[in-house]
C-alpha atoms as a PDB file:
ATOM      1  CA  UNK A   1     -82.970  69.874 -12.133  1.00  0.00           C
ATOM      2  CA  UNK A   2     -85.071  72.511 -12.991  1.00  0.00           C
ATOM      3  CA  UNK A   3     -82.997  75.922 -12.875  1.00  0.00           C
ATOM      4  CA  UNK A   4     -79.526  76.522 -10.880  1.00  0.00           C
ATOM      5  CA  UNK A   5     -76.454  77.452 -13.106  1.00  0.00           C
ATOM      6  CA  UNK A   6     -75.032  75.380 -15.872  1.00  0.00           C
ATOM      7  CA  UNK A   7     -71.394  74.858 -16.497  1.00  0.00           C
ATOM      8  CA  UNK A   8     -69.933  73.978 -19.773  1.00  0.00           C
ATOM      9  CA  UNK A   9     -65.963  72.779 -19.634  1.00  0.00           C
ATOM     10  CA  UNK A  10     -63.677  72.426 -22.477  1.00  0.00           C
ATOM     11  CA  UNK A  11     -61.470  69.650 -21.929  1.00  0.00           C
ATOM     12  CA  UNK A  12     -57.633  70.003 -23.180  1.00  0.00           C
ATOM     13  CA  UNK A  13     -55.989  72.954 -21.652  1.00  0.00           C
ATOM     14  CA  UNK A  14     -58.727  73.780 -19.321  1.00  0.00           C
ATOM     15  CA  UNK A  15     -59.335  70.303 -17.086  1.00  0.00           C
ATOM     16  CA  UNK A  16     -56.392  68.709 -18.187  1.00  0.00           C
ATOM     17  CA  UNK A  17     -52.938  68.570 -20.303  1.00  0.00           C
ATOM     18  CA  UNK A  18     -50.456  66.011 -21.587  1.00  0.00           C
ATOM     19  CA  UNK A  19     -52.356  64.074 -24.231  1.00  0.00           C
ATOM     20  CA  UNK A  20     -50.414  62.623 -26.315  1.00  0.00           C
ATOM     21  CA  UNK A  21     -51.831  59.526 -27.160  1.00  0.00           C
ATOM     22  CA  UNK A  22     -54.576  61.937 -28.966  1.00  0.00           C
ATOM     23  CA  UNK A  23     -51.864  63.417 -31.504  1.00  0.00           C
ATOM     24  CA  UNK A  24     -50.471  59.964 -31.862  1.00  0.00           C
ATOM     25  CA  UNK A  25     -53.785  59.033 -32.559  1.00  0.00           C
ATOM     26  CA  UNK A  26     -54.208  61.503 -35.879  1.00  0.00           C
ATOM     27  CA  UNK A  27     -50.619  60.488 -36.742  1.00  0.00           C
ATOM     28  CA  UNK A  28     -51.637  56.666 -37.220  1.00  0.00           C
ATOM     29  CA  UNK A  29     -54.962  57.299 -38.616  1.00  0.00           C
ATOM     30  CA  UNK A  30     -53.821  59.544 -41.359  1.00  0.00           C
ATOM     31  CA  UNK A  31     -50.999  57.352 -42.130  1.00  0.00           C
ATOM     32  CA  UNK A  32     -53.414  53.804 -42.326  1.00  0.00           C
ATOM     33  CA  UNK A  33     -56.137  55.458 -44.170  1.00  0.00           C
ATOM     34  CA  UNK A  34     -53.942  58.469 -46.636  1.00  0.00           C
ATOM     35  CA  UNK A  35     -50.939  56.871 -46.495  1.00  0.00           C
ATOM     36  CA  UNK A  36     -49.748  60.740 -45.277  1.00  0.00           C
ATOM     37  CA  UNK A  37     -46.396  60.897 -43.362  1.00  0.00           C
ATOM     38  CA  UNK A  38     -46.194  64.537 -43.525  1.00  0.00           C
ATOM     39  CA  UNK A  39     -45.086  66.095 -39.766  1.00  0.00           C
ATOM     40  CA  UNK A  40     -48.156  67.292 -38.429  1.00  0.00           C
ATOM     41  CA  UNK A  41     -46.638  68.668 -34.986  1.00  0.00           C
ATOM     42  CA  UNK A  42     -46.901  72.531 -36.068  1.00  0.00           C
ATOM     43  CA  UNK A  43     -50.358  72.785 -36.800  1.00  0.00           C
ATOM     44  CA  UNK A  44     -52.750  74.587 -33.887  1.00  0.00           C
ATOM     45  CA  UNK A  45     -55.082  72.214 -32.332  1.00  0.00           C
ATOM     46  CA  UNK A  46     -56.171  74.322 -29.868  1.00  0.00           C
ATOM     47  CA  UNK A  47     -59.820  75.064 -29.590  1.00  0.00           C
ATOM     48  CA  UNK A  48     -60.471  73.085 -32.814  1.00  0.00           C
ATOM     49  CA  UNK A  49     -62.531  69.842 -33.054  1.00  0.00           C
ATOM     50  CA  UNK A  50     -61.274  66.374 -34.162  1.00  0.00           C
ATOM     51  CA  UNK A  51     -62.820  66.346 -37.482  1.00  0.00           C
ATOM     52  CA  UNK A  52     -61.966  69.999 -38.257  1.00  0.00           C
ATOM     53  CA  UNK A  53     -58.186  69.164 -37.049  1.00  0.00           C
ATOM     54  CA  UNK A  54     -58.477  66.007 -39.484  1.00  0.00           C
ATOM     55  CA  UNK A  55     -59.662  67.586 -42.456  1.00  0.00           C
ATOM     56  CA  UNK A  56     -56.933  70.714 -41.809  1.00  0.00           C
ATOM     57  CA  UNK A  57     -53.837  67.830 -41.336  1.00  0.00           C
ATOM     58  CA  UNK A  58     -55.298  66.563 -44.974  1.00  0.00           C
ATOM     59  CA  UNK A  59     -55.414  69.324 -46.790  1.00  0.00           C
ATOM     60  CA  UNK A  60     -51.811  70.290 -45.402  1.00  0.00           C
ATOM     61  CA  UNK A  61     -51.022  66.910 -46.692  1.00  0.00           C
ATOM     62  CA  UNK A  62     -52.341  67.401 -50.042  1.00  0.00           C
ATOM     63  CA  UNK A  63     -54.927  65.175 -49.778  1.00  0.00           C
ATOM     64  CA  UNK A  64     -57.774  65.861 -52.616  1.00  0.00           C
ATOM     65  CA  UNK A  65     -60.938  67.141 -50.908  1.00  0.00           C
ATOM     66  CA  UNK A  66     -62.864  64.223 -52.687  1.00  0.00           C
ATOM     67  CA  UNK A  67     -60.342  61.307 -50.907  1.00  0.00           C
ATOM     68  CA  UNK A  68     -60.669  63.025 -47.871  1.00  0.00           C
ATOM     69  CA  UNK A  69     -64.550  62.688 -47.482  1.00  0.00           C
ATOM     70  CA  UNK A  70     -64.365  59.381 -48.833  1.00  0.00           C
ATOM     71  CA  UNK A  71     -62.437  57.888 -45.930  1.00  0.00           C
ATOM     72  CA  UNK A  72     -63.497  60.455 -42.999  1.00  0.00           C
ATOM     73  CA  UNK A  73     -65.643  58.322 -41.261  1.00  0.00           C
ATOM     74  CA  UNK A  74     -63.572  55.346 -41.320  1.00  0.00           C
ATOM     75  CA  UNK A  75     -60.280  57.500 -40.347  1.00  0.00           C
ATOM     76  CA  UNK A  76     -62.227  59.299 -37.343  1.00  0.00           C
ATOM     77  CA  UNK A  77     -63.470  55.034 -36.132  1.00  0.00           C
ATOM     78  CA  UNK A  78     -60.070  53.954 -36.473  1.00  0.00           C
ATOM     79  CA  UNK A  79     -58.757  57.098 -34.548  1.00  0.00           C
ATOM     80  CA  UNK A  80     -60.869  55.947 -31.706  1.00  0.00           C
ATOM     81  CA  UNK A  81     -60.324  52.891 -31.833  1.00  0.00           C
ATOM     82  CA  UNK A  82     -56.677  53.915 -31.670  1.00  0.00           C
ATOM     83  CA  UNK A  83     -56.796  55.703 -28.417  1.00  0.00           C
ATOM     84  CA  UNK A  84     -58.903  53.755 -26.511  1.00  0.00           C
ATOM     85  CA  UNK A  85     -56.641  50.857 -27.032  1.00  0.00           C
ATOM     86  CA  UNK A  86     -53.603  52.962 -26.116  1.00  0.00           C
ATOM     87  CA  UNK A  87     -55.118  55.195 -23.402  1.00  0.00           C
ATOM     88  CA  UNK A  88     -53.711  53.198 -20.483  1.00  0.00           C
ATOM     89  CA  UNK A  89     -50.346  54.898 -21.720  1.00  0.00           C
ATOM     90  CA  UNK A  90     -51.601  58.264 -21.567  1.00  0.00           C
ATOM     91  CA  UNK A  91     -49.553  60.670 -19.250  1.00  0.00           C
ATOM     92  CA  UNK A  92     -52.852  62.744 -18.745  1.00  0.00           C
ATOM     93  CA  UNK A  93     -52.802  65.244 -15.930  1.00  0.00           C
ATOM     94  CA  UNK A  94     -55.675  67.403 -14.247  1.00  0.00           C
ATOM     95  CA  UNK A  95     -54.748  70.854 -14.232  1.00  0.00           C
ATOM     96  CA  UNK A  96     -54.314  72.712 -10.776  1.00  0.00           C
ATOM     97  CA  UNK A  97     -57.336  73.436  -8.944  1.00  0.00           C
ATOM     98  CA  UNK A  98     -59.884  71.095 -11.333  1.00  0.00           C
ATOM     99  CA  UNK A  99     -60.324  68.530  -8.936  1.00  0.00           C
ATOM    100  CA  UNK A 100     -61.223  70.596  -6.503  1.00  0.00           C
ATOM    101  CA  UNK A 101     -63.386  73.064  -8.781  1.00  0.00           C
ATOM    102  CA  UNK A 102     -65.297  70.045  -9.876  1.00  0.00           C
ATOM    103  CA  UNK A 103     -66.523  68.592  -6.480  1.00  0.00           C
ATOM    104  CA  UNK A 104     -67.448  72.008  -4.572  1.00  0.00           C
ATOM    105  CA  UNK A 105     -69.505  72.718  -7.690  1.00  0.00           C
ATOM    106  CA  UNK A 106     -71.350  68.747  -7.730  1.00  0.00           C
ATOM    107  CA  UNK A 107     -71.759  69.458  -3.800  1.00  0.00           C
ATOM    108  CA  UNK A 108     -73.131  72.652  -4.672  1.00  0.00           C
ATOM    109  CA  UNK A 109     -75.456  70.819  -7.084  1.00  0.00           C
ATOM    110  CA  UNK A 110     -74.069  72.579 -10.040  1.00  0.00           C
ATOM    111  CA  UNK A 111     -74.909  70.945 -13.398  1.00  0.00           C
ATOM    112  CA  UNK A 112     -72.104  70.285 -15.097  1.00  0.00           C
ATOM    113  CA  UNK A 113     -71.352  69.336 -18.875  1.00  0.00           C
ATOM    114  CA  UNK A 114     -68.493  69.398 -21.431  1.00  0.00           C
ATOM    115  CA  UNK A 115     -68.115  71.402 -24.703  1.00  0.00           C
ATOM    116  CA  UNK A 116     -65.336  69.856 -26.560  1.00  0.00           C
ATOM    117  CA  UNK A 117     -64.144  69.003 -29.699  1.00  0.00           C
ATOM    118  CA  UNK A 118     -62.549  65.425 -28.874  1.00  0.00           C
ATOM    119  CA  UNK A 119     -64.425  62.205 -29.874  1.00  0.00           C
ATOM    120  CA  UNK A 120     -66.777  61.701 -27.315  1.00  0.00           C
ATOM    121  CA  UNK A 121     -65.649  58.072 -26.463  1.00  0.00           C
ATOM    122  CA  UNK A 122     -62.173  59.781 -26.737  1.00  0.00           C
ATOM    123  CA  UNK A 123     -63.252  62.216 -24.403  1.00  0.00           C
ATOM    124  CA  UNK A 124     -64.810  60.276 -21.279  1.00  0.00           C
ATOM    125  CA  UNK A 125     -61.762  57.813 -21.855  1.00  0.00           C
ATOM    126  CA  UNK A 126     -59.121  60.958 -21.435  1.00  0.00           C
ATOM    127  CA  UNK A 127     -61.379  62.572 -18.273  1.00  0.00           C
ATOM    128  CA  UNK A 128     -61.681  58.499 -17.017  1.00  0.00           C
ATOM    129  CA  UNK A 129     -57.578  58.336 -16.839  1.00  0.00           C
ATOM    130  CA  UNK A 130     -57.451  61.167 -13.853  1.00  0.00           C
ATOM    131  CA  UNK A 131     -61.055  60.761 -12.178  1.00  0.00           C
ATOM    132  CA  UNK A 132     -62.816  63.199 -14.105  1.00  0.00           C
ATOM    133  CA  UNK A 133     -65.359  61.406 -16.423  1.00  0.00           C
ATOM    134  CA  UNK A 134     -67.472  61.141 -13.476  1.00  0.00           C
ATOM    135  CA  UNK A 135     -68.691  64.722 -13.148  1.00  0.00           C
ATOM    136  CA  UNK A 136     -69.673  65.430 -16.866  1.00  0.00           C
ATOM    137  CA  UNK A 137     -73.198  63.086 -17.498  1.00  0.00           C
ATOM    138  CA  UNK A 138     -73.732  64.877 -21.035  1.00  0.00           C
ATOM    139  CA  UNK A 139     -71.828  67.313 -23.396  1.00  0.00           C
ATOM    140  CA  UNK A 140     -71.479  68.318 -26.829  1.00  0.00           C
ATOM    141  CA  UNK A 141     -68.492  66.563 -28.339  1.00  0.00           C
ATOM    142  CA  UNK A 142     -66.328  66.275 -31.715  1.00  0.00           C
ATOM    143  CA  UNK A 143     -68.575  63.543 -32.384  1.00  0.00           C
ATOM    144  CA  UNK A 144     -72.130  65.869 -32.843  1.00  0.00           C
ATOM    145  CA  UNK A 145     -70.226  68.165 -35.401  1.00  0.00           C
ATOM    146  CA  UNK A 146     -66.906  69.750 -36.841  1.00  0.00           C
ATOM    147  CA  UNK A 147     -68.318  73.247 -35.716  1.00  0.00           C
ATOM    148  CA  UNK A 148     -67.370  74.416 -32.078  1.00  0.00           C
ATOM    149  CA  UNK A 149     -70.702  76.431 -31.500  1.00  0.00           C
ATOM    150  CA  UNK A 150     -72.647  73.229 -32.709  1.00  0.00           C
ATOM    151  CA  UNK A 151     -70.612  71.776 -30.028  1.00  0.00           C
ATOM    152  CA  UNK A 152     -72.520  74.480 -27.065  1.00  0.00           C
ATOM    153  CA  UNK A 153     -75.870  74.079 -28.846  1.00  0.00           C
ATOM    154  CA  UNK A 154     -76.270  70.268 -28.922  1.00  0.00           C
ATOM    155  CA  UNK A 155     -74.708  70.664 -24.839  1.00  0.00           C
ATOM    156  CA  UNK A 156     -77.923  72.981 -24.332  1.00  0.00           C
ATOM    157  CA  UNK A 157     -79.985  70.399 -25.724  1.00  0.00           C
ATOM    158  CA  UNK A 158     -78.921  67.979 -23.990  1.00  0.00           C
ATOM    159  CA  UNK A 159     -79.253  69.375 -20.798  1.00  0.00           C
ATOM    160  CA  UNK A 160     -82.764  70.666 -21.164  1.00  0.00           C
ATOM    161  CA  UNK A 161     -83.706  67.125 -22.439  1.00  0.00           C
ATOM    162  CA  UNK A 162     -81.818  64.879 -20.664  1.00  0.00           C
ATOM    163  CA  UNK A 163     -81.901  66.866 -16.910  1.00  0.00           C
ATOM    164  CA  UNK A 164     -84.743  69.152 -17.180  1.00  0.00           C
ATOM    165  CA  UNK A 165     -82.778  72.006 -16.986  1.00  0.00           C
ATOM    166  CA  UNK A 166     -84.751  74.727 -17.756  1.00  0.00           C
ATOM    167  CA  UNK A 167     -82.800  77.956 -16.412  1.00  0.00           C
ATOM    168  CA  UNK A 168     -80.650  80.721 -18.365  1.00  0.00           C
ATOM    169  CA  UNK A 169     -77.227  81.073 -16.047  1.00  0.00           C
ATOM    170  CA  UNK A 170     -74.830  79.426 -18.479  1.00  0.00           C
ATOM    171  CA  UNK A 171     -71.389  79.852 -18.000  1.00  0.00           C
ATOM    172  CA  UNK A 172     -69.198  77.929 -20.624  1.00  0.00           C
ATOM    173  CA  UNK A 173     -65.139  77.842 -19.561  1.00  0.00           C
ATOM    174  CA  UNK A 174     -62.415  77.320 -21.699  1.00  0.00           C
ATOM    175  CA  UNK A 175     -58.988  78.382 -22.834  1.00  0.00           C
ATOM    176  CA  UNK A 176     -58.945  79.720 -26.296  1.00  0.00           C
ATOM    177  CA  UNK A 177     -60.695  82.368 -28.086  1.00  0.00           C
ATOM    178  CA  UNK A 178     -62.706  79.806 -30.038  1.00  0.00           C
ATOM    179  CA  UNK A 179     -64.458  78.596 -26.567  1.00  0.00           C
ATOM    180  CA  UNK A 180     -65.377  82.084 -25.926  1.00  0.00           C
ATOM    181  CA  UNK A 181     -66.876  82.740 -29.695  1.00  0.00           C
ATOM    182  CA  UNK A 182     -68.621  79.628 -29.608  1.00  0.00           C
ATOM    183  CA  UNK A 183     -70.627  80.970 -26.462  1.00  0.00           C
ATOM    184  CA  UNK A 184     -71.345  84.266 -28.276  1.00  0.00           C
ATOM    185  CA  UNK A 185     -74.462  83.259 -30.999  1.00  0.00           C
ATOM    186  CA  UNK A 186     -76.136  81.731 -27.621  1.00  0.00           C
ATOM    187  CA  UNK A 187     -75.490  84.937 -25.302  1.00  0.00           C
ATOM    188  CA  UNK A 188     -73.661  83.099 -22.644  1.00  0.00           C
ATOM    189  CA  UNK A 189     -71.220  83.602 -19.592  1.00  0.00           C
ATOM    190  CA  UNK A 190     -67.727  82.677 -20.189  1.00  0.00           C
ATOM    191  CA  UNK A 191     -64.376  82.365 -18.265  1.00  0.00           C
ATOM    192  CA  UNK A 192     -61.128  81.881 -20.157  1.00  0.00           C
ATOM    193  CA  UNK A 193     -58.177  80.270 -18.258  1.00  0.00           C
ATOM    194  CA  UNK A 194     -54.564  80.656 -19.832  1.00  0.00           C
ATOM    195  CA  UNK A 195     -53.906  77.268 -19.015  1.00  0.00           C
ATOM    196  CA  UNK A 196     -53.441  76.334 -22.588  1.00  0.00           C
ATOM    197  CA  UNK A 197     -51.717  78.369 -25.289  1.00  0.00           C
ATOM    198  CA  UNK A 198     -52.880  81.356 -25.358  1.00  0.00           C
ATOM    199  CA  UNK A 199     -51.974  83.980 -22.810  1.00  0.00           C
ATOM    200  CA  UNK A 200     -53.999  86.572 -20.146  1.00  0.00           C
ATOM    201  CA  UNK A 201     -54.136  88.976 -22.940  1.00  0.00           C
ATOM    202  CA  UNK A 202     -55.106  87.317 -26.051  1.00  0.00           C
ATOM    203  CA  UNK A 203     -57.765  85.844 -23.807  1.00  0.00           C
ATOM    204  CA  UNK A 204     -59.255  89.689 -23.062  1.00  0.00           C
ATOM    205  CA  UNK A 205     -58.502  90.439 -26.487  1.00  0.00           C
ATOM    206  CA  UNK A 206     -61.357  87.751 -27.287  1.00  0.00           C
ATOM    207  CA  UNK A 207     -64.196  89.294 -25.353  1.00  0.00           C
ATOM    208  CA  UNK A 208     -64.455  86.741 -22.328  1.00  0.00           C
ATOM    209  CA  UNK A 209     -66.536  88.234 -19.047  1.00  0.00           C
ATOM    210  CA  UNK A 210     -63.904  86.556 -16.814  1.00  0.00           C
ATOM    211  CA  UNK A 211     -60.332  85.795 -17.516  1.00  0.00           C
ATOM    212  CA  UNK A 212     -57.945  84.371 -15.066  1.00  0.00           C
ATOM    213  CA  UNK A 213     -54.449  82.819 -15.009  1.00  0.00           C
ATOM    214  CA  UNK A 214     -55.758  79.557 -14.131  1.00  0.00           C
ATOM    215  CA  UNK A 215     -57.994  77.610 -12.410  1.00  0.00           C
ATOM    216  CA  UNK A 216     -56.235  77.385  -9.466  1.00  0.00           C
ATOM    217  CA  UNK A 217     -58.391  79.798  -6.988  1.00  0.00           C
ATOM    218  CA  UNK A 218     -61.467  77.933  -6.976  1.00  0.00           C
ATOM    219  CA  UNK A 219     -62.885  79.911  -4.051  1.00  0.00           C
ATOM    220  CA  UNK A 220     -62.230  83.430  -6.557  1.00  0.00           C
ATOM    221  CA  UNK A 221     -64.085  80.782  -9.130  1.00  0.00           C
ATOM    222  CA  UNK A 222     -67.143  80.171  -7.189  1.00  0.00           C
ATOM    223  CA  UNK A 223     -67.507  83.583  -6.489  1.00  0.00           C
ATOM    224  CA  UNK A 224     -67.536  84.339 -10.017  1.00  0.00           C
ATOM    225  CA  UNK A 225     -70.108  81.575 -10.366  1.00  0.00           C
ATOM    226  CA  UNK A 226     -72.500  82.116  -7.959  1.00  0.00           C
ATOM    227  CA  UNK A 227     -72.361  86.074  -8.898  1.00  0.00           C
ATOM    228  CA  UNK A 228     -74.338  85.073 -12.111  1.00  0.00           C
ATOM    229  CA  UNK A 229     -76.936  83.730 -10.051  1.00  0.00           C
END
């Protein structure tokens, strides 16, 4: 694939919601590894990656900085190792429209790749529960670094590497403001979808090119798509 338009998805609150074996997940690993039993349920996930939401649960824990980096790698392993062995229980759900979203734009021969902060094991195993993994060959994941727009660069990479894609329509879709300033330093499309926590508003507030409710019209969505063409 040599030009065409690449799209970048962020993965809870834009494809899909309900993950709860992921917070479990955290909850166990900080407990085995910090011994931490704080309640971690208030903090804001959203947008963040796995390390940066581990380090943040720590330091609300009281964790010293030092005993945190000691055991990071480890608690991040076990944390995988966690959900994968507990995914089957996952209540996953695609969002409305996704499905459909996903296969016009693989008919359409749309590249398509994932910008999230979730493990990347934990990622294709939390896509693999509803059908999804399937579409997404290559992404930039929790995994490659604790920094969200580390996240879009190493997707870039990837997809000029891997799939010889050599074009400049990029459009990277998420649902927080951090998807949307994690596009910014690389000059790309985005579309924000309040499909997570952050409302129609907040989401124009942010500086996306597109905002929409959801991502439920996916003929409005391919519109939008092949208008950046």
């Amino acid at each position: 694939m040599d030009n065409g338009i690449l799209t970048l998805f962020d993965i809870d609150g834009t494809l899909v919601r309900g993950a709860r074996c992921h917070y479990m997940a955290f909850v166990r690993s900080v407990r085995k590894f910090y011994g931490m039993k704080k309640d971690i349920s208030g903090i804001n996930y959203a947008g963040k990656t796995d390390p940066q939401i581990l380090r943040e649960v720590l330091e609300l824990g009281g964790i010293p900085k030092k005993t945190i980096e000691e055991n990071l790698r480890e608690c991040l392993e076990y944390m995988t190792q966690y959900y994968l062995a507990n995914v089957h229980r996952e209540n996953v759900q695609a969002l409305g429209g996704v499905k459909e979203l996903l296969f016009e734009l693989k008919r359409d021969n749309v590249l398509l790749g994932l910008t999230t902060g979730n493990l990347e094991p934990i990622a294709y195993a939390k896509l693999g529960r509803v059908g999804l993994a399937e579409y997404f060959p290559f992404g930039g994941f929790g995994s490659d670094s604790p920094e969200r727009p580390c996240l879009v660069k190493k997707a870039l990479e990837r997809a000029r590497e891997d799939f010889n894609y050599q074009g400049d329509t990029i459009l990277v879709i998420g649902d927080t403001p951090r998807d949307v300033d994690a596009a910014k330093p690389f000059h790309l499309h985005t579309l924000a979808v309040a499909t997570g926590s952050y409302s129609v508003e907040e989401l124009q507030k942010s500086g996306a090119d597109y905002v929409l409710e959801s991502l439920s019209d996916v003929n409005k969505i391919l519109k939008i798509i092949n208008s950046l063409v």
